[in-house]
N, C-alpha and C. Protein backbone atom coordinates (compact mmCIF):
# COMPACT_ATOMS: atom_id res chain seq x y z
N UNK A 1 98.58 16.53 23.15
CA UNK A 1 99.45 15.40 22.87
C UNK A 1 99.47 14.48 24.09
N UNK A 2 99.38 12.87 23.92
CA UNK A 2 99.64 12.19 24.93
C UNK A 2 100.51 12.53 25.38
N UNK A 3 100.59 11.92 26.51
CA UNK A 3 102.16 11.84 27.85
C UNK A 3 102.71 10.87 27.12
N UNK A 4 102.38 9.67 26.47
CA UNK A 4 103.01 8.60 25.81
C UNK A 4 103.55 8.81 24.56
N UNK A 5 103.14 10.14 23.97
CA UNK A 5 103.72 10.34 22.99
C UNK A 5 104.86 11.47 22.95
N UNK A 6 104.98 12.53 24.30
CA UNK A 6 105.80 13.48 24.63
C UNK A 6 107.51 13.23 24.66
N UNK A 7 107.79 14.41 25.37
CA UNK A 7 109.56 13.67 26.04
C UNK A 7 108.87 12.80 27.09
N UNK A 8 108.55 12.87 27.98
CA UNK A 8 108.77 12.28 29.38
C UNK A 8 107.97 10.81 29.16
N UNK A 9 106.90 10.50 28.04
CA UNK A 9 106.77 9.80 27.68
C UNK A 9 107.45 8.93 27.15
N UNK A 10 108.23 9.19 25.96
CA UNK A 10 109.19 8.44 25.65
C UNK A 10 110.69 7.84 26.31
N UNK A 11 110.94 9.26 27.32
CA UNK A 11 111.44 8.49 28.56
C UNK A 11 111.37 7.76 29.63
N UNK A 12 109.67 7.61 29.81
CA UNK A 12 109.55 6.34 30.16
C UNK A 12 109.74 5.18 29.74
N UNK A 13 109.01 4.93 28.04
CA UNK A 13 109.22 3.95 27.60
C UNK A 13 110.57 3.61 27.59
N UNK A 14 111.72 4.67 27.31
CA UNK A 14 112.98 3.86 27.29
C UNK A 14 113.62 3.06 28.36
N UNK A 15 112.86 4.20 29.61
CA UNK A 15 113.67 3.29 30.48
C UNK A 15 113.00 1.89 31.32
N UNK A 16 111.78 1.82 30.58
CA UNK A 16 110.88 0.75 30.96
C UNK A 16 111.71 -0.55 30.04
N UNK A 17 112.12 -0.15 28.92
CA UNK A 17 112.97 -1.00 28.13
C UNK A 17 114.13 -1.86 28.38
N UNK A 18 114.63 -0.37 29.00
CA UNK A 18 116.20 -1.25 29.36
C UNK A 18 115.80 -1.53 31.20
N UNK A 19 114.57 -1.59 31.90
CA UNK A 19 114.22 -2.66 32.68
C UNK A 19 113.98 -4.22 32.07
N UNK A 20 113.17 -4.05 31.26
CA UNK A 20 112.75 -5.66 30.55
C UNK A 20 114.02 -6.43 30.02
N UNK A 21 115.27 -5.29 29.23
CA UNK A 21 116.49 -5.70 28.91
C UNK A 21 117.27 -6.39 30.43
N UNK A 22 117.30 -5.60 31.30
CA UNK A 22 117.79 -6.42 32.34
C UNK A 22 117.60 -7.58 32.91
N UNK A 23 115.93 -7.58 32.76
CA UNK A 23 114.83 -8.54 33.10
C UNK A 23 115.40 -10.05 32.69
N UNK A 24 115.58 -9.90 31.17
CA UNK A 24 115.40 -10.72 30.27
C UNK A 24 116.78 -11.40 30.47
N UNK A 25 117.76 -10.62 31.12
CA UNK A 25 119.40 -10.73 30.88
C UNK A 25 119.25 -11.47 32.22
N UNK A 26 118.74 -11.29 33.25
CA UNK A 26 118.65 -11.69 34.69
C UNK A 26 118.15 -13.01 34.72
N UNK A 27 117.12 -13.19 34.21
CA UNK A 27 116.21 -14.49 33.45
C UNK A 27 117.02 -15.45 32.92
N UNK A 28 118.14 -14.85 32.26
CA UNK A 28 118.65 -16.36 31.43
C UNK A 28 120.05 -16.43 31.97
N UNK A 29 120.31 -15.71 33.18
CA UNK A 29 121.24 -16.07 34.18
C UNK A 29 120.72 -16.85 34.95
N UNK A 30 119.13 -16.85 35.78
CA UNK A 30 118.82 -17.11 37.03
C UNK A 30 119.28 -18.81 36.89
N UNK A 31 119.79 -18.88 38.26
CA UNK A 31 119.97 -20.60 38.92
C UNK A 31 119.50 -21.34 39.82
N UNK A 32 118.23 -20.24 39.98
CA UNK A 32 117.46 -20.82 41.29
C UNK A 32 115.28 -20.48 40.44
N UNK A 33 114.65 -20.73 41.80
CA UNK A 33 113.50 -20.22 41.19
C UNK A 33 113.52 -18.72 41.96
N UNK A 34 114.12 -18.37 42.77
CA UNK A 34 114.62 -17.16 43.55
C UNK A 34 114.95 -16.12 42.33
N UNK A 35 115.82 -16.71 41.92
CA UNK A 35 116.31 -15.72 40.83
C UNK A 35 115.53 -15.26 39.53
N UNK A 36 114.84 -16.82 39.03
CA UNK A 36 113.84 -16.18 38.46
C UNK A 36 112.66 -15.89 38.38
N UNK A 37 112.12 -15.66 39.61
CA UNK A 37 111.27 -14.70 40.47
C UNK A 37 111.64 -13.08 40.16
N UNK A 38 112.69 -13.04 40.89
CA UNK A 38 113.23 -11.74 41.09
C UNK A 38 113.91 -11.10 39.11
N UNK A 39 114.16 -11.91 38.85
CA UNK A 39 113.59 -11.28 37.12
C UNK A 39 112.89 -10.85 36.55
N UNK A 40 112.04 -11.72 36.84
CA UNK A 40 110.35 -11.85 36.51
C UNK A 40 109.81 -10.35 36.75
N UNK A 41 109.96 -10.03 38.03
CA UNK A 41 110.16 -8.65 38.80
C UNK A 41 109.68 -7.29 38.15
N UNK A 42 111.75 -7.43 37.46
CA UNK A 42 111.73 -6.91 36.38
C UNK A 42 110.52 -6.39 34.72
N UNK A 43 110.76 -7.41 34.16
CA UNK A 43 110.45 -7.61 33.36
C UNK A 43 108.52 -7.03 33.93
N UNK A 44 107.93 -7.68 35.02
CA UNK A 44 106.88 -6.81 35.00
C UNK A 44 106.56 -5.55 35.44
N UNK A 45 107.59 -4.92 36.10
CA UNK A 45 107.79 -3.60 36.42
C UNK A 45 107.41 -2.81 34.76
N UNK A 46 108.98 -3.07 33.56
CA UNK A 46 108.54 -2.65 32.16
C UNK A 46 107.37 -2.81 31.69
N UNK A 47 106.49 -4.12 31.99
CA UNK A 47 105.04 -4.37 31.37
C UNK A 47 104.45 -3.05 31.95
N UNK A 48 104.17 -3.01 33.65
CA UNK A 48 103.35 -2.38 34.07
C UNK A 48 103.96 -0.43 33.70
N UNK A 49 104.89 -0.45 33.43
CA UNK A 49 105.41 1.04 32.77
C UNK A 49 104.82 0.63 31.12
N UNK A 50 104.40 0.16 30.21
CA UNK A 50 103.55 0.46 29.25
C UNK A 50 104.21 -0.17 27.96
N UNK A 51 105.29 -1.06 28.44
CA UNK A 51 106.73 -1.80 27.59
C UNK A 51 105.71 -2.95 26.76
N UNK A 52 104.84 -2.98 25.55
CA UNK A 52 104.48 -3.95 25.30
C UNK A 52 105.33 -5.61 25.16
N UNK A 53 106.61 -5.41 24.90
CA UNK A 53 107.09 -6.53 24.41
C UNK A 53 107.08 -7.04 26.07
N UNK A 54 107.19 -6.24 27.01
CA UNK A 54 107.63 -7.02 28.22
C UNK A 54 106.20 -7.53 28.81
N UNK A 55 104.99 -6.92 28.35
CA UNK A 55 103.76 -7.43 28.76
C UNK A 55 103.81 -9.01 27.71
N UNK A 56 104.18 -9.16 26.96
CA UNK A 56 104.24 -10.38 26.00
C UNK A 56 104.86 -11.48 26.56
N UNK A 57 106.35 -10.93 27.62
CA UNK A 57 106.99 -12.02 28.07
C UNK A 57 106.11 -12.34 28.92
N UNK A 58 105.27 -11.13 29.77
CA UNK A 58 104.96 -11.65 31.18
C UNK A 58 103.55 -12.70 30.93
N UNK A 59 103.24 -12.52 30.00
CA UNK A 59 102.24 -13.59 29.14
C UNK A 59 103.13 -15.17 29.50
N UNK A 60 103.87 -14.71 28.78
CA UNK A 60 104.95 -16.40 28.54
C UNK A 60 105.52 -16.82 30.23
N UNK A 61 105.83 -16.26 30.67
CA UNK A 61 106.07 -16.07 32.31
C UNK A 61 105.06 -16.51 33.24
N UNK A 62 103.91 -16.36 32.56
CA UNK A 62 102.74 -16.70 33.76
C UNK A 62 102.06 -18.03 33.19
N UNK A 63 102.00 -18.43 32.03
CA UNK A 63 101.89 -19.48 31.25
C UNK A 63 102.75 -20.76 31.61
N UNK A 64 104.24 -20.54 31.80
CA UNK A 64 104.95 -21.66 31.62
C UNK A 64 105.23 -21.74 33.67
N UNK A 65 104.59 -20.64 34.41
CA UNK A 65 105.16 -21.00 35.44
C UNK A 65 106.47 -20.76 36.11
N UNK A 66 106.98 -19.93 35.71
CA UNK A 66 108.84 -18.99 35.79
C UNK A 66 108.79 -18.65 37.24
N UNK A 67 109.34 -18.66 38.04
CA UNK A 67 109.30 -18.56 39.20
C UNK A 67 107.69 -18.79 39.52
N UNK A 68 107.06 -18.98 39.51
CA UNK A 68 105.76 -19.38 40.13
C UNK A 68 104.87 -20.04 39.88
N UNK A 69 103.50 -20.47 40.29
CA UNK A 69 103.11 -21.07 39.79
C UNK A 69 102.14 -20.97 38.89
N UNK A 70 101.56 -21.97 37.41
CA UNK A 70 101.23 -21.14 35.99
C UNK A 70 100.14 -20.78 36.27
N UNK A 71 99.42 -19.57 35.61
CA UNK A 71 98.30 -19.17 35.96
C UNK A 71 97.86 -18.75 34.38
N UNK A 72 97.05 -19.69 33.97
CA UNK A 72 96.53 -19.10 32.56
C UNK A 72 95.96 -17.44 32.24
N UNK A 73 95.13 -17.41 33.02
CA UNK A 73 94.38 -16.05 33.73
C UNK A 73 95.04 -14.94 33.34
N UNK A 74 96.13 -14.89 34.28
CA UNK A 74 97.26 -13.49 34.52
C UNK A 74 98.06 -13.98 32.80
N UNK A 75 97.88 -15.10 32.41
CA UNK A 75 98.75 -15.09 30.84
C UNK A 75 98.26 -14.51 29.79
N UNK A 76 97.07 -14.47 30.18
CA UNK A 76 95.48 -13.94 28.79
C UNK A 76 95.65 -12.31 28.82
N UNK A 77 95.52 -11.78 30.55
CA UNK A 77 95.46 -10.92 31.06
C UNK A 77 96.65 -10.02 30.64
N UNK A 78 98.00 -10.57 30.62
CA UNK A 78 99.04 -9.93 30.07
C UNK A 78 99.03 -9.71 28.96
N UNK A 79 98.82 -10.93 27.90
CA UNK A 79 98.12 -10.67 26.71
C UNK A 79 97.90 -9.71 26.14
N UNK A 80 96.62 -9.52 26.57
CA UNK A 80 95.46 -8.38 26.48
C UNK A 80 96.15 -7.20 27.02
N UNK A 81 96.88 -7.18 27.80
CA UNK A 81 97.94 -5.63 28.14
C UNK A 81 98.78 -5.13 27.29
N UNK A 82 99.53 -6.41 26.31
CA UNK A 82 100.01 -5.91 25.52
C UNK A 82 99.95 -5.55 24.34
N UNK A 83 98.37 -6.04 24.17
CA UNK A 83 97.50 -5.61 22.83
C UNK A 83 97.14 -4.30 23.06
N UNK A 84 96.59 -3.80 24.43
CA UNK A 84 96.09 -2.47 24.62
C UNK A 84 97.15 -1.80 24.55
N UNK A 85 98.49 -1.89 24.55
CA UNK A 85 100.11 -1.25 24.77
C UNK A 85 99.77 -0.71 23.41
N UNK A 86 99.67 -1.77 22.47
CA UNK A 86 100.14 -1.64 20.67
C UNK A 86 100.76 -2.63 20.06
N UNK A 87 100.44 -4.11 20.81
CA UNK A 87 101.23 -4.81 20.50
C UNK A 87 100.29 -5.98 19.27
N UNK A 88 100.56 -5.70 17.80
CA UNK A 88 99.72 -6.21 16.86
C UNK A 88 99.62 -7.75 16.65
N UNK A 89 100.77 -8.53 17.31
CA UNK A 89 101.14 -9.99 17.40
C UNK A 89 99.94 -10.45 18.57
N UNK A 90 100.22 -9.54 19.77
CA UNK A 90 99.38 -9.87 20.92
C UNK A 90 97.99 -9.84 20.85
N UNK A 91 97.50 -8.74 19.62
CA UNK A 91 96.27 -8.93 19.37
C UNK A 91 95.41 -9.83 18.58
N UNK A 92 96.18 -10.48 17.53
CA UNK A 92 95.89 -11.26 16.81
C UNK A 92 95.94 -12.82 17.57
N UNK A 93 96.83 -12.93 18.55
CA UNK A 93 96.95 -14.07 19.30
C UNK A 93 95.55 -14.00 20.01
N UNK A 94 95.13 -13.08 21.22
CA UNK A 94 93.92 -12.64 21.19
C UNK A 94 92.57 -13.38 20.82
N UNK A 95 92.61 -12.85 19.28
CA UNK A 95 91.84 -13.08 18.54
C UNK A 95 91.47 -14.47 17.86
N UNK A 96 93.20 -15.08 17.54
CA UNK A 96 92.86 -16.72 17.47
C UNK A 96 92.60 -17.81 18.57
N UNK A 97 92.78 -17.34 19.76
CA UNK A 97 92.18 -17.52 21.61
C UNK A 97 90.97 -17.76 21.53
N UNK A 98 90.29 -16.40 20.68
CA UNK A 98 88.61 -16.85 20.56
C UNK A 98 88.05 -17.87 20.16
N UNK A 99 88.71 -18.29 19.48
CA UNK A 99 87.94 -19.34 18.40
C UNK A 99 87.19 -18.60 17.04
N UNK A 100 86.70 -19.67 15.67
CA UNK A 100 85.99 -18.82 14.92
C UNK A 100 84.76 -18.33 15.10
N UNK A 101 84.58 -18.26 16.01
CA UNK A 101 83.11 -17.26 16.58
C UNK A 101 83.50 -15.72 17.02
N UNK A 102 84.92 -15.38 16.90
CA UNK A 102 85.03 -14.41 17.54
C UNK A 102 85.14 -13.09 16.87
C-alpha cells in the first residue's frame, strides 16, 4: 500500500490541508506584499506536502504575481504538480495549454 494511501499518509494530507486553509485565510487578510508573500508560504508548503488544490492556487499565485513577481513557468509547473497530485481540472487545463495538436 502507498504511504499516500496509509494512516500517516492521510495524515499528511490533512494536515497539508489545513496549511493551505490557513494559507488561503492569511491571503485574503494580507495588507502588504509582505504578507502576501508570507501566505503564499503557506499555501506552497501544502502544494509541496502533495495538497493538489494548493498546487492549483500556487498555479494562480505565480501567474497573477502575489507577492512576487509573475512567472508563467513556475504557473505551468504548478499546474502540472497538481495534475500529477490527482487533480482532474489541472489536467485537462494542461491539456487545453497544448493546443489541438496535443
Amino acid at each position: 500500500m502507498p504511504e499516500s494511501t496509509g494512516v500517516k499518509g492521510r495524515a499528511a494530507i490533512q494536515e497539508a490541508k489545513a496549511e493551505f486553509e490557513r494559507g488561503v485565510e492569511a491571503l485574503g487578510q494580507a495588507r502588504s506584499i509582505e504578507d502576501a508573500a508570507r501566505a503564499s508560504k503557506l499555501i506552497e508548503a501544502a502544494a509541496d506536502a502533495g495538497y493538489a488544490p494548493a498546487s492549483e492556487r500556487c498555479a494562480i499565485i505565480e501567474c497573477m504575481g502575489i507577492g512576487r513577481p509573475i512567472n508563467w513557468s513556475r504557473a505551468l509547473d504548478r499546474l502540472a504538480q497538481a495534475a500529477a497530485q490527482g487533480s482532474d481540472q489541472s489536467a485537462r487545463q494542461l491539456l487545453s495549454l497544448g493546443g489541438p495538436d496535443s
